[in-house]
N, C-alpha and C. Protein backbone atom coordinates (compact mmCIF):
# COMPACT_ATOMS: atom_id res chain seq x y z
N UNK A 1 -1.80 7.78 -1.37
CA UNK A 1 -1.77 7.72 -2.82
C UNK A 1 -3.19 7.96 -3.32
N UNK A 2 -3.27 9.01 -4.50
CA UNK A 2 -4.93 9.08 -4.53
C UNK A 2 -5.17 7.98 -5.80
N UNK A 3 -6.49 8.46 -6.31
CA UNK A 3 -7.02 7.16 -7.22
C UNK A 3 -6.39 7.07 -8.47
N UNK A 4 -6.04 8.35 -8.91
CA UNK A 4 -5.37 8.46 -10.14
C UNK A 4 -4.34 8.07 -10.52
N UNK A 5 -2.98 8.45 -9.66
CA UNK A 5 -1.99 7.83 -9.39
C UNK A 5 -1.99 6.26 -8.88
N UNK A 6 -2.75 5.62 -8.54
CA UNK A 6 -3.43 4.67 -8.70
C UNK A 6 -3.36 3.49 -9.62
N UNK A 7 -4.58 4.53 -10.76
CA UNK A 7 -5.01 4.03 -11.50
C UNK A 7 -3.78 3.91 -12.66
N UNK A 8 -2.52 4.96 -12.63
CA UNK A 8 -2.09 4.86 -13.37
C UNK A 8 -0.24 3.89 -12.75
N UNK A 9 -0.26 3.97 -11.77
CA UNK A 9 0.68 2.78 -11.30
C UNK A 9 0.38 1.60 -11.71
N UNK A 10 -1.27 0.98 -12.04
CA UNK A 10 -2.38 -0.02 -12.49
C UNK A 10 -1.51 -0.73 -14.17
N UNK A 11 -1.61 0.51 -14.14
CA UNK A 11 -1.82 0.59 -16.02
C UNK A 11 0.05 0.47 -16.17
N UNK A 12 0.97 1.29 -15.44
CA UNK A 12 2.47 0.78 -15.99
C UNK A 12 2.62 -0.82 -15.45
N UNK A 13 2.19 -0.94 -13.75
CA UNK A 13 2.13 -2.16 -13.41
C UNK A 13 2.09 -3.39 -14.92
N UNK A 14 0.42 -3.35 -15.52
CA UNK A 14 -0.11 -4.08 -16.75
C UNK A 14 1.13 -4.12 -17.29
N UNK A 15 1.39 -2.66 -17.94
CA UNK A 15 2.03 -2.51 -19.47
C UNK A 15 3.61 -3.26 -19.10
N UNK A 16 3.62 -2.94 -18.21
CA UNK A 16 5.24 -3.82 -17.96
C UNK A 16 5.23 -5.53 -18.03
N UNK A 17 4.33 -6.14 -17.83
CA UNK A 17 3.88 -7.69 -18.21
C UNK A 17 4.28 -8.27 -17.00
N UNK A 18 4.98 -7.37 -16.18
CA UNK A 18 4.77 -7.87 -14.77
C UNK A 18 3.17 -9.18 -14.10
N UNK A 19 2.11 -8.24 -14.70
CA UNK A 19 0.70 -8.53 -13.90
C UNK A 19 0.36 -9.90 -15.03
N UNK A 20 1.37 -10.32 -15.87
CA UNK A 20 0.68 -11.26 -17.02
C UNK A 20 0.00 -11.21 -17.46
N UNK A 21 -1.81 -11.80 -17.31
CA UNK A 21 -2.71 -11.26 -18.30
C UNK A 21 -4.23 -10.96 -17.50
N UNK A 22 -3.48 -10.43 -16.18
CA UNK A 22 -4.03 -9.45 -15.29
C UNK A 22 -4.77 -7.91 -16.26
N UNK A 23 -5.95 -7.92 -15.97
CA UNK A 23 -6.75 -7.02 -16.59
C UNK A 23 -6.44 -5.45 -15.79
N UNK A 24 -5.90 -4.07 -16.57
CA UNK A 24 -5.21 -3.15 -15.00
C UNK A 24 -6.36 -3.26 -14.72
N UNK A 25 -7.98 -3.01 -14.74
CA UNK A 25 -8.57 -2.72 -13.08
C UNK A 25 -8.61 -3.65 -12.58
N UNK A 26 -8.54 -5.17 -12.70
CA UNK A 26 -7.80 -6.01 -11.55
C UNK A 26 -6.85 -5.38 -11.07
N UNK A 27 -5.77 -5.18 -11.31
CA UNK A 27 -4.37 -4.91 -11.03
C UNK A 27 -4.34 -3.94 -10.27
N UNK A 28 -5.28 -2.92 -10.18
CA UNK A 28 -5.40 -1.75 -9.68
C UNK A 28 -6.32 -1.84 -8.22
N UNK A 29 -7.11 -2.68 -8.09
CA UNK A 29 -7.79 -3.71 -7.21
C UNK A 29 -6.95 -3.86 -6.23
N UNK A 30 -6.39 -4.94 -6.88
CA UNK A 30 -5.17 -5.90 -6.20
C UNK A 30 -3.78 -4.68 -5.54
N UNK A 31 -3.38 -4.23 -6.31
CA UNK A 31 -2.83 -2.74 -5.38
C UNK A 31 -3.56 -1.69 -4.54
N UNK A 32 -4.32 -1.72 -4.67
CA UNK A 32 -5.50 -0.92 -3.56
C UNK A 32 -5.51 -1.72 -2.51
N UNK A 33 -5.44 -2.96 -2.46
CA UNK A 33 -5.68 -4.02 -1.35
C UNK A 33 -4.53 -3.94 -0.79
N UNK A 34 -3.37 -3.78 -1.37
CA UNK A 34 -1.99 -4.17 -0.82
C UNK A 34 -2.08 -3.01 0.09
N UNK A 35 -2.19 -1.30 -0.55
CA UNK A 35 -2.29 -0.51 0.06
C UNK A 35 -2.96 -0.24 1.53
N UNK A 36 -4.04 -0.88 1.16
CA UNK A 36 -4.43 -0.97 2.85
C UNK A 36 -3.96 -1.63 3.49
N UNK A 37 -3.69 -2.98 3.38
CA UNK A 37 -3.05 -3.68 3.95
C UNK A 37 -1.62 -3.25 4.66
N UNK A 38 -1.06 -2.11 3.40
CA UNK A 38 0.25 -1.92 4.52
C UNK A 38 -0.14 -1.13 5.64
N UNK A 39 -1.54 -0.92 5.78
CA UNK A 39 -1.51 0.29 6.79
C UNK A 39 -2.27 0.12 7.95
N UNK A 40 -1.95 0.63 9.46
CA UNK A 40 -2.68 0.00 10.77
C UNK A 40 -3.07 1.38 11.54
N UNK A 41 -4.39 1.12 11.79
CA UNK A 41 -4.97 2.02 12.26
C UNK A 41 -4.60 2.48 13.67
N UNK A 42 -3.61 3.50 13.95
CA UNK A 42 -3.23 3.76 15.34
C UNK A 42 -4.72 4.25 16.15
N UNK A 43 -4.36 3.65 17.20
CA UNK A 43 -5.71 3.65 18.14
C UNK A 43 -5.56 5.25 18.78
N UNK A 44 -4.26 5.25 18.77
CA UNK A 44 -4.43 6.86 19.63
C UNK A 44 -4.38 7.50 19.47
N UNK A 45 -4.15 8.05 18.03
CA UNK A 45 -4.60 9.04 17.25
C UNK A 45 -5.47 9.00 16.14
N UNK A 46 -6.62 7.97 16.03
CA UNK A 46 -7.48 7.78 15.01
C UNK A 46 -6.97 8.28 13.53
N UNK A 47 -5.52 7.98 12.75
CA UNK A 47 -5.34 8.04 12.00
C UNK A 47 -4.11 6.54 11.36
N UNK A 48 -4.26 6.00 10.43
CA UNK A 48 -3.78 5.13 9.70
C UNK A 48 -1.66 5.44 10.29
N UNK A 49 -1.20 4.49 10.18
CA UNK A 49 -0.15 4.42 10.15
C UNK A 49 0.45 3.46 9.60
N UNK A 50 1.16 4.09 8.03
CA UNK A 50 2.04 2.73 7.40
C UNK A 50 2.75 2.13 8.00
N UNK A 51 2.46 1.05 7.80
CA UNK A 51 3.55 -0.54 8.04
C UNK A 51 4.87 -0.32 8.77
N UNK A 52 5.71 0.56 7.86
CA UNK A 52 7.30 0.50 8.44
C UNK A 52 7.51 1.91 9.10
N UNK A 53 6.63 2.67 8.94
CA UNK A 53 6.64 3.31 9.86
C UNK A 53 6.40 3.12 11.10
N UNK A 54 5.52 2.16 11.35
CA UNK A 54 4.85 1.19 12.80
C UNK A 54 5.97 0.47 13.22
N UNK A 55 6.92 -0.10 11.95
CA UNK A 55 7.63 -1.43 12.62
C UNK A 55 9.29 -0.46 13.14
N UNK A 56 9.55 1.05 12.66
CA UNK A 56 10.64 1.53 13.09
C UNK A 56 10.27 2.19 14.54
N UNK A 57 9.04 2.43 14.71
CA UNK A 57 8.38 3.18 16.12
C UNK A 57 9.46 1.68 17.23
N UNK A 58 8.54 0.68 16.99
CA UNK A 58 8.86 -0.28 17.61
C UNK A 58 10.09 -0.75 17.44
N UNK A 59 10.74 -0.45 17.01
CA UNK A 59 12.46 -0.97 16.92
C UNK A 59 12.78 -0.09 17.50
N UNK A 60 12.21 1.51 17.73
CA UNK A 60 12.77 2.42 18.72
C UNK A 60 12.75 2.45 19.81
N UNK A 61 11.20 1.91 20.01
CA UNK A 61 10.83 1.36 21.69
C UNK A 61 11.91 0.60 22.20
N UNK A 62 12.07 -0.44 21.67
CA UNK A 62 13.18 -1.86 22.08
C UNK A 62 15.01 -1.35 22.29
N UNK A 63 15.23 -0.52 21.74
CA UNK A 63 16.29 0.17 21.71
C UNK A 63 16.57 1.02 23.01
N UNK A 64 15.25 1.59 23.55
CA UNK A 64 15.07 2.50 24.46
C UNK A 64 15.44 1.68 26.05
């Protein structure tokens, strides 16, 4: 997701009263954080891998 799209998920986030009286660049903060957070750095290919993409790899393994 780049910054813009971002910034403006930030701002409907706000305007929807969802964030209460969350300021959007808090809000936009606070979703930037989440964003990384969903994501884990695969070791063996030195590139990021979202969350459920990681957790269906591994439900495939277990299946196998």
């Amino acid at each position: 997701m780049e910054g813009d799209e971002l910034t403006e998920l930030a701002a409907r986030y706000t305007a929807s009263g969802l964030a209460g009286d969350m300021p959007s660049d808090m809000a936009e903060a606070m979703l930037r954080g989440m964003l990384r957070a969903s994501q884990i750095l695969d070791p063996g290919s030195g590139r990021e891998t979202p969350l459920l993409e990681m957790i269906e790899q591994l439900g495939q393994a277990d299946e196998a």
